[in-house]
N, C-alpha and C. Protein backbone atom coordinates (compact mmCIF):
# COMPACT_ATOMS: atom_id res chain seq x y z
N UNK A 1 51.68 93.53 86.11
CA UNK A 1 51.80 92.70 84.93
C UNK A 1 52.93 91.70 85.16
N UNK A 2 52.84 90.37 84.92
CA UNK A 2 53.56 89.38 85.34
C UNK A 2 54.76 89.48 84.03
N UNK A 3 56.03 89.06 84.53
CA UNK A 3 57.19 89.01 83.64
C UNK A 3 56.96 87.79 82.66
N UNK A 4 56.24 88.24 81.11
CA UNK A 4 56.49 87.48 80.24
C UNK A 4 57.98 86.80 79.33
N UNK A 5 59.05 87.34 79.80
CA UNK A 5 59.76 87.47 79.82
C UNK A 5 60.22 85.79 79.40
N UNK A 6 59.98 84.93 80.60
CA UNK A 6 60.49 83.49 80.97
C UNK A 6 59.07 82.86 80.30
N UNK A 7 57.69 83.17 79.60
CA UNK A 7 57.27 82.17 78.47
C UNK A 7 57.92 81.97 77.15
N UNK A 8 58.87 82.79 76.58
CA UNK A 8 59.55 82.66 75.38
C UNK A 8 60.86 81.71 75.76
N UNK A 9 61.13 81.51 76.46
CA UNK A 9 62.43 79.90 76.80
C UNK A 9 61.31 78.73 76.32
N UNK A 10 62.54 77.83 75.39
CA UNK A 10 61.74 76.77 74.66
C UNK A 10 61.80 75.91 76.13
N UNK A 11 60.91 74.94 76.10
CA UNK A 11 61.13 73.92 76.72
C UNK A 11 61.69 72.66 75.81
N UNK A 12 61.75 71.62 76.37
CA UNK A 12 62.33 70.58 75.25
C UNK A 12 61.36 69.93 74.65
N UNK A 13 60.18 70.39 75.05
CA UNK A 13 58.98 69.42 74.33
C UNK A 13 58.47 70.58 73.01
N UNK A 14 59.05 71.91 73.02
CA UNK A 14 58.42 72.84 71.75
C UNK A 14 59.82 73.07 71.04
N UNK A 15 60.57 72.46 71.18
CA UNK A 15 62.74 73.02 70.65
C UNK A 15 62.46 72.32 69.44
N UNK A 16 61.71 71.16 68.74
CA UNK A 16 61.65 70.17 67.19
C UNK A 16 60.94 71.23 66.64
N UNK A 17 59.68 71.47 67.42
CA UNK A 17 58.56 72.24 66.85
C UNK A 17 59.04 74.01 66.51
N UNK A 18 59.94 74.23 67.60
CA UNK A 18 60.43 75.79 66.77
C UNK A 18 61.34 76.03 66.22
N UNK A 19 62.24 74.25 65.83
CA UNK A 19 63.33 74.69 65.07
C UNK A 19 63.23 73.98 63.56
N UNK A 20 61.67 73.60 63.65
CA UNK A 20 61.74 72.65 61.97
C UNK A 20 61.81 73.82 60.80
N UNK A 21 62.71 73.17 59.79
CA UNK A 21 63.01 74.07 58.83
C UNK A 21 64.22 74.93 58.92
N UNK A 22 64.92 74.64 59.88
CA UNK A 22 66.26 75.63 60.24
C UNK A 22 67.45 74.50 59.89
N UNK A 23 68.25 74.87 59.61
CA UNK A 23 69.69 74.03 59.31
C UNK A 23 70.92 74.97 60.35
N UNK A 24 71.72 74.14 60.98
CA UNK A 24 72.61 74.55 61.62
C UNK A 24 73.83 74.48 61.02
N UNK A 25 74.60 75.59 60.65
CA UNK A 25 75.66 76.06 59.93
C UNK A 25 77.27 75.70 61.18
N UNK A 26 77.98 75.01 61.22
CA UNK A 26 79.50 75.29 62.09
C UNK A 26 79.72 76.50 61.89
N UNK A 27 80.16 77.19 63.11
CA UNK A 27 81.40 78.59 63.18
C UNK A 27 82.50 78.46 62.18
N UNK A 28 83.24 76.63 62.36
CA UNK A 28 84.23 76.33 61.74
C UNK A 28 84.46 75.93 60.66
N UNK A 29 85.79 75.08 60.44
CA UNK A 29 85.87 74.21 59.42
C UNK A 29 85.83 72.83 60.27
N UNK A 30 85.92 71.91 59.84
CA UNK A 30 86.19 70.62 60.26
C UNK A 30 87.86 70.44 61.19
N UNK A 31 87.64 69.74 62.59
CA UNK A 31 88.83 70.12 62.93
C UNK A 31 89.47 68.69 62.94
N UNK A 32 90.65 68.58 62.82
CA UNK A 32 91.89 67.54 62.06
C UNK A 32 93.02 67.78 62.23
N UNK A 33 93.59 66.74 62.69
CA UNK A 33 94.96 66.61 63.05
C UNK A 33 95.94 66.12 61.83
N UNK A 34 96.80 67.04 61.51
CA UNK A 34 97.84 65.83 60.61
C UNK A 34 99.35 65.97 60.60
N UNK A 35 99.60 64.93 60.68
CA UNK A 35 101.13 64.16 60.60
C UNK A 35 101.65 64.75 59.56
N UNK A 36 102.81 65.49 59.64
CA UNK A 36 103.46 65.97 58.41
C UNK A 36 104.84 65.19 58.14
N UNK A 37 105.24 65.65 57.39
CA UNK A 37 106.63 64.94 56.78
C UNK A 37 107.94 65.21 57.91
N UNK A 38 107.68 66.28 58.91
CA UNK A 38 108.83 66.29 59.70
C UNK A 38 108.51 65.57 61.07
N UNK A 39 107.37 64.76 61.01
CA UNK A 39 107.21 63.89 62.11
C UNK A 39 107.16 64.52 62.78
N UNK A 40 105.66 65.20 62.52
CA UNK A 40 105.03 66.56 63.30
C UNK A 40 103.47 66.15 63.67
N UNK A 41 102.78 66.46 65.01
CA UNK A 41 101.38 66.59 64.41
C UNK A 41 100.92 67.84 64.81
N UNK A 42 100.22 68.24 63.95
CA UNK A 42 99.68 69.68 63.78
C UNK A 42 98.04 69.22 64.29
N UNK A 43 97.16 70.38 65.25
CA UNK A 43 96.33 70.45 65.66
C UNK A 43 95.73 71.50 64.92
N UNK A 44 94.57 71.88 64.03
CA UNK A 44 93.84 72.88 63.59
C UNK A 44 93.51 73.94 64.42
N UNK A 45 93.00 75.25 64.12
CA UNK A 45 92.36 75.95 64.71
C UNK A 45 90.74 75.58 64.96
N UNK A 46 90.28 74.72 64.21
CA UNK A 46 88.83 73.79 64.92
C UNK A 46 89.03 73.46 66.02
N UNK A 47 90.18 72.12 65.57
CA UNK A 47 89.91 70.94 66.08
C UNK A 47 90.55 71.73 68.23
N UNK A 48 91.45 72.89 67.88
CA UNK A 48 91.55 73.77 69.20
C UNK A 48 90.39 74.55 69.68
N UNK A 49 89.65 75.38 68.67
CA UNK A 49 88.43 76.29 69.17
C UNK A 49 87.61 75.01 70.10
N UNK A 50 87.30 73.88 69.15
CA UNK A 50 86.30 72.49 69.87
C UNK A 50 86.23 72.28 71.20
N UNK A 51 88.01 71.78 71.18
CA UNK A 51 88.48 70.83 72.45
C UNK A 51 89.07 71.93 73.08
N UNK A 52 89.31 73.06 73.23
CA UNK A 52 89.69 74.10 74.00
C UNK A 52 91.37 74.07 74.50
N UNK A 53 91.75 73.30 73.71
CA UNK A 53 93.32 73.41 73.51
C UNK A 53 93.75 74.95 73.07
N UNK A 54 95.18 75.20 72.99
CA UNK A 54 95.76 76.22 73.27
C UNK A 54 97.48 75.75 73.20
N UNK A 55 98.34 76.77 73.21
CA UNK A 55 100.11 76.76 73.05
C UNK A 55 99.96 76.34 74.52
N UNK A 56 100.76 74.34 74.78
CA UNK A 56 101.50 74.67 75.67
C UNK A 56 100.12 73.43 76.48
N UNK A 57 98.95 73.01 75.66
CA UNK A 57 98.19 72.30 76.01
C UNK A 57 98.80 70.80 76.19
N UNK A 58 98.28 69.91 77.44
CA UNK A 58 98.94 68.71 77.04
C UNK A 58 97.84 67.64 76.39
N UNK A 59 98.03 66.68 75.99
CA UNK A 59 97.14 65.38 75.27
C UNK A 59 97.70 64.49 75.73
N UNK A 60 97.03 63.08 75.42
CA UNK A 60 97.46 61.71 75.37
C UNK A 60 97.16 61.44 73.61
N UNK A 61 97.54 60.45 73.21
CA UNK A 61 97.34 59.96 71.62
C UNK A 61 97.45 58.97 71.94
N UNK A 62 96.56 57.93 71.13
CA UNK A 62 96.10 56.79 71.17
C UNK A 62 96.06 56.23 69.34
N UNK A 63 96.92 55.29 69.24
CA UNK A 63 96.25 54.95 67.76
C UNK A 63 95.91 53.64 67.78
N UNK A 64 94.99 53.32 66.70
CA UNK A 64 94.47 51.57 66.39
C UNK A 64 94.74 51.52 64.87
N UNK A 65 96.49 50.82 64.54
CA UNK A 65 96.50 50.55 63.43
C UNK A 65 95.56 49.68 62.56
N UNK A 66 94.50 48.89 63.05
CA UNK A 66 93.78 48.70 62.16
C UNK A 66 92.61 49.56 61.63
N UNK A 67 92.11 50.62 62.20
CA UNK A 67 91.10 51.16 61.93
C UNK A 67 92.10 52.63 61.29
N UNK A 68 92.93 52.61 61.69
CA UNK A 68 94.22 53.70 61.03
C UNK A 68 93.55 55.22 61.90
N UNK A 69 93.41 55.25 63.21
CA UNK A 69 92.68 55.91 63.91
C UNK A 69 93.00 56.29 64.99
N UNK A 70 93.16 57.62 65.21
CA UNK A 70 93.61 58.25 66.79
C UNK A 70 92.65 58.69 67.30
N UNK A 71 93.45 58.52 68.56
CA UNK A 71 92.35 58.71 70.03
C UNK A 71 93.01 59.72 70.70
N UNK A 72 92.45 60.87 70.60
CA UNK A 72 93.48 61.95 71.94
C UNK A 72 92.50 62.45 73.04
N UNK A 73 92.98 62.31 74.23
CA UNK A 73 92.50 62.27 75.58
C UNK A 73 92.88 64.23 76.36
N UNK A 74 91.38 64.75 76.21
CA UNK A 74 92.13 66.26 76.18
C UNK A 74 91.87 66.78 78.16
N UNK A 75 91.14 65.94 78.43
CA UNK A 75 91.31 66.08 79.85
C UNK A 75 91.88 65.09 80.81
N UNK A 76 92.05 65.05 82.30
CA UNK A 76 92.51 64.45 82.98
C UNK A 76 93.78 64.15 82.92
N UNK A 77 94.52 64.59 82.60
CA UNK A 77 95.75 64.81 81.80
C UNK A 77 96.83 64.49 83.39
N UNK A 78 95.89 65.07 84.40
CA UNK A 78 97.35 64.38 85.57
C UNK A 78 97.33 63.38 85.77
N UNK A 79 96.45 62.16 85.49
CA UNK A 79 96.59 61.14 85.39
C UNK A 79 97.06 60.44 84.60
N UNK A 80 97.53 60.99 83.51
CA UNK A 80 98.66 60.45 82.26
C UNK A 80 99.87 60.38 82.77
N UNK A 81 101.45 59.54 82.86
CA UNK A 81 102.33 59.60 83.06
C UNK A 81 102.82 60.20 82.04
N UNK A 82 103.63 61.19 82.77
CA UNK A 82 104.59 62.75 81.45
C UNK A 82 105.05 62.00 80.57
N UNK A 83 105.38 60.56 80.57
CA UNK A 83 106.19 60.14 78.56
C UNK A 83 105.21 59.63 78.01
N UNK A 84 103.90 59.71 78.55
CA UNK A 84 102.56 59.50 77.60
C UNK A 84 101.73 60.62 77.23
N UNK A 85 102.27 61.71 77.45
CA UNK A 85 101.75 62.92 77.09
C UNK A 85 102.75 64.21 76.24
N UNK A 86 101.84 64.72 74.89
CA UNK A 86 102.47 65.44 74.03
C UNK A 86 102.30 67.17 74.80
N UNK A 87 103.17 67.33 74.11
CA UNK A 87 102.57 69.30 74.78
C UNK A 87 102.53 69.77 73.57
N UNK A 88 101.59 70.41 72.63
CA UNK A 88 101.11 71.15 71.97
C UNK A 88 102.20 72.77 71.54
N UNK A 89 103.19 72.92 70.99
CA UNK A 89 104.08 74.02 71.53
C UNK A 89 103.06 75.30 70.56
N UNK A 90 104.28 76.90 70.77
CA UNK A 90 103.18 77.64 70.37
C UNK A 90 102.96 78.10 69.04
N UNK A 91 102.82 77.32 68.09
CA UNK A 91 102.25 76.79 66.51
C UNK A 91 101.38 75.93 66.74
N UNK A 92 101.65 75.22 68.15
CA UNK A 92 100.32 73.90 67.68
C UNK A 92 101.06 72.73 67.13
N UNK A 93 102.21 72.23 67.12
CA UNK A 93 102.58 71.52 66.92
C UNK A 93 102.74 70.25 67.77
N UNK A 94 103.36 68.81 67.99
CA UNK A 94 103.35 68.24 68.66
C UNK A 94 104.46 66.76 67.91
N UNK A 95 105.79 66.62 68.57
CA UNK A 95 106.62 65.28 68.43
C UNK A 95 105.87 64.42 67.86
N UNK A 96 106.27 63.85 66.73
CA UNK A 96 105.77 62.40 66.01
C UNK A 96 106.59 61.52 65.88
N UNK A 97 107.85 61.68 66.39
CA UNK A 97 109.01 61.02 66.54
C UNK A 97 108.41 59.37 66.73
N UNK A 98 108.12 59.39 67.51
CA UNK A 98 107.81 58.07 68.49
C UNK A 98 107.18 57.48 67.50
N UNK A 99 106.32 58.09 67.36
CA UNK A 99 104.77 57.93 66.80
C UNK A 99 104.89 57.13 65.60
N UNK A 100 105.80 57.70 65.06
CA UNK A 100 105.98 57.72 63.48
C UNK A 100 106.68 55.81 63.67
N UNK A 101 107.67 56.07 64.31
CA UNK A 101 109.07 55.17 64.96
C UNK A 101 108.22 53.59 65.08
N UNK A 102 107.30 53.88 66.53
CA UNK A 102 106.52 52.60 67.08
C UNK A 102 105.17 52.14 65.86
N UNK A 103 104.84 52.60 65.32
CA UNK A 103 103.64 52.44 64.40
C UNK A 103 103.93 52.16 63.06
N UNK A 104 105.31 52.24 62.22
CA UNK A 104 105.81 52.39 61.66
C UNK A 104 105.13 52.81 60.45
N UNK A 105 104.78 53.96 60.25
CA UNK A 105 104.12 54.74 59.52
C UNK A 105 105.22 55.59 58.20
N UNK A 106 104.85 55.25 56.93
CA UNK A 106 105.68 55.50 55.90
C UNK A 106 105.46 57.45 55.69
N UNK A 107 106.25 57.75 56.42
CA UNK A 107 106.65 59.26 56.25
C UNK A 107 106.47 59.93 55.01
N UNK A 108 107.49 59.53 54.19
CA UNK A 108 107.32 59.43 52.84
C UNK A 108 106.08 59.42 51.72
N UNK A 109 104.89 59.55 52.45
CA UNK A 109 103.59 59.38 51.97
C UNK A 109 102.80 60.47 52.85
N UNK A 110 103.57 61.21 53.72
CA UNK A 110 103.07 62.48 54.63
C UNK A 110 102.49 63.42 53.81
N UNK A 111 101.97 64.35 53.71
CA UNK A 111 100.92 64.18 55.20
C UNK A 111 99.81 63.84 54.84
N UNK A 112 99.58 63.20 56.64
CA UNK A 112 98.28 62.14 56.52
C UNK A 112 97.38 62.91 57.09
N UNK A 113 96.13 63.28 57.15
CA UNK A 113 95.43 64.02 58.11
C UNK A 113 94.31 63.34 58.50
N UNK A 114 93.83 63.35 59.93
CA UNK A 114 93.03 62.92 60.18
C UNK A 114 92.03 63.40 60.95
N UNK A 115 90.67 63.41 60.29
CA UNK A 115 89.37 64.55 60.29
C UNK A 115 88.61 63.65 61.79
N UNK A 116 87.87 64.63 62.84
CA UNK A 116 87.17 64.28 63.53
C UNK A 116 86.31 63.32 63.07
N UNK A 117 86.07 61.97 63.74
CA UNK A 117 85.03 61.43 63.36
C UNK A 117 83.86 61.76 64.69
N UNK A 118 84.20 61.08 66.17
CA UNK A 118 83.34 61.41 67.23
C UNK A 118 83.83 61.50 68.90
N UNK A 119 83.02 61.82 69.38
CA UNK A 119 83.60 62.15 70.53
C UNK A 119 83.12 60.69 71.01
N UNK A 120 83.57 60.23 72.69
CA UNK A 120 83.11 59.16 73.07
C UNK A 120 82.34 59.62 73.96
N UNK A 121 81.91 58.57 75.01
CA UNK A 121 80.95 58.50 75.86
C UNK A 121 81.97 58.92 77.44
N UNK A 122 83.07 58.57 76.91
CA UNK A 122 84.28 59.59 78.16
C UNK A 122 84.69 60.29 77.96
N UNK A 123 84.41 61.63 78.82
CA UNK A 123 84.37 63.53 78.44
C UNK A 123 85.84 63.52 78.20
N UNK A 124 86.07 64.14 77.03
CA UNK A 124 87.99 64.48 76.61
C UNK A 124 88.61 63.69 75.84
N UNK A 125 88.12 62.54 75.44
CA UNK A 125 88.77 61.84 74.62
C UNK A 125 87.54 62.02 73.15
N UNK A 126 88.11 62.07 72.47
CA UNK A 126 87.98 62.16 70.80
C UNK A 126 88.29 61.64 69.76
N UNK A 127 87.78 60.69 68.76
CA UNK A 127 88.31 60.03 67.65
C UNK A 127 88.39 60.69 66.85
N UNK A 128 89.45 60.40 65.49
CA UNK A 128 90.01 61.26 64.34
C UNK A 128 90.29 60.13 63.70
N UNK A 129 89.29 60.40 62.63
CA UNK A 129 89.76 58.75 61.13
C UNK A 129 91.17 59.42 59.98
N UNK A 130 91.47 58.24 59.25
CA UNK A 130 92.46 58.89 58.62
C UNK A 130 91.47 59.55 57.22
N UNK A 131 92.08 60.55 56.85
CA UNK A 131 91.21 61.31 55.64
C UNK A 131 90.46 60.20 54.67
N UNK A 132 89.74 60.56 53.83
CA UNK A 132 89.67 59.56 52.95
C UNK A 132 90.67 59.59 51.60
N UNK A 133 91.09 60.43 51.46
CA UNK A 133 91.85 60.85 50.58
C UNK A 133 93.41 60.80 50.81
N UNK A 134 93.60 60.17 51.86
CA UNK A 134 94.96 60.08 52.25
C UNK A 134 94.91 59.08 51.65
N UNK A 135 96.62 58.55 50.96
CA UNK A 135 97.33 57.46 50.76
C UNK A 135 97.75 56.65 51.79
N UNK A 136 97.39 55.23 50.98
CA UNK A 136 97.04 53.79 52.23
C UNK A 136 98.29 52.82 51.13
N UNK A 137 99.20 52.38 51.47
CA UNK A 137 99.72 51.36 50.22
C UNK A 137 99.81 51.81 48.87
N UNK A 138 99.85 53.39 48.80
CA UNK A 138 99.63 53.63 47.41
C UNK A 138 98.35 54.06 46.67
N UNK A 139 97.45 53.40 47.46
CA UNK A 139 95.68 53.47 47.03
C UNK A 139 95.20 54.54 47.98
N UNK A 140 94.31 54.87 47.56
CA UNK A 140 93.08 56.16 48.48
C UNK A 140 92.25 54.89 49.50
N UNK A 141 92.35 55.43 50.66
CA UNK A 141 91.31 54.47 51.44
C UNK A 141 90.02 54.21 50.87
N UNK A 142 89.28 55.57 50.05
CA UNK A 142 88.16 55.36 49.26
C UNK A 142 88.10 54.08 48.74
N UNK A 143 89.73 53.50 48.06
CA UNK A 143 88.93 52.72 46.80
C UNK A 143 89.13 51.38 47.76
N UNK A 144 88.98 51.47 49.33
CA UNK A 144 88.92 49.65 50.19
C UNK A 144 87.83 49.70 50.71
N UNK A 145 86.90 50.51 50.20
CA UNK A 145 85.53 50.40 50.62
C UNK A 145 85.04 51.28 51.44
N UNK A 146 85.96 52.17 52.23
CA UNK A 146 85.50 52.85 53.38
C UNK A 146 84.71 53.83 53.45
């Protein structure tokens, strides 16, 4: 008797057809980085389970003050020069000193958090928008259209 075993593996042409009607639930919560008031950034337990960070992990951070949006780069990391890279200590924390300093980001309106939006098309780097509910000038980004 031949091993039926290997006809029950979907192929990709029956995977729509045996999964219509199913909804896929996350393990997690949504994973998000945020800037706290001690010019801190905190990494989630998501946004670590995801990107496979850990105490002691290094990153790059990238922001685009106009889109109010970070970019952190979780591989290739020896190719970062060491004062362009954060180390993650063991809370998960990470220096915002700079961050806060060069970007000039109003502290005082901390904390900002910012929720995964997508990964890119280069393995390790990851975008994170600012919440919608974070304070922008006083206003919720909600109410500038976003």
């Amino acid at each position: 008797m031949p091993n039926n075993a290997l006809t029950n593996v979907l192929t990709p042409a029956a995977i729509d057809e045996a999964l219509a009607g199913f909804t896929f639930v996350p393990s997690d919560g949504v994973p998000f980085i945020t800037l706290d008031s001690q010019r801190r950034f905190y990494f989630n337990a998501s946004l670590r389970k995801m990107f496979g960070l850990r105490a002691y992990s290094r990153v790059a951070i990238g922001y685009n003050a106009v889109t109010r949006s970070i970019a952190i780069l979780t591989k290739n990391m020896d190719a970062v020069p060491a004062n362009f890279s954060y180390v993650l200590d063991k809370r998960h924390y990470a220096s915002a000193r700079k961050f806060v300093s060069d970007f000039k980001i109003d502290i005082d309106k901390a904390p900002y958090t910012y929720v995964f939006d997508r990964g890119t098309s280069v393995d390790g780097v990851y975008i994170f928008r600012l919440s919608k509910d974070a304070p922008i000038d006083g206003e919720l980004i909600e109410s500038h259209g976003r």
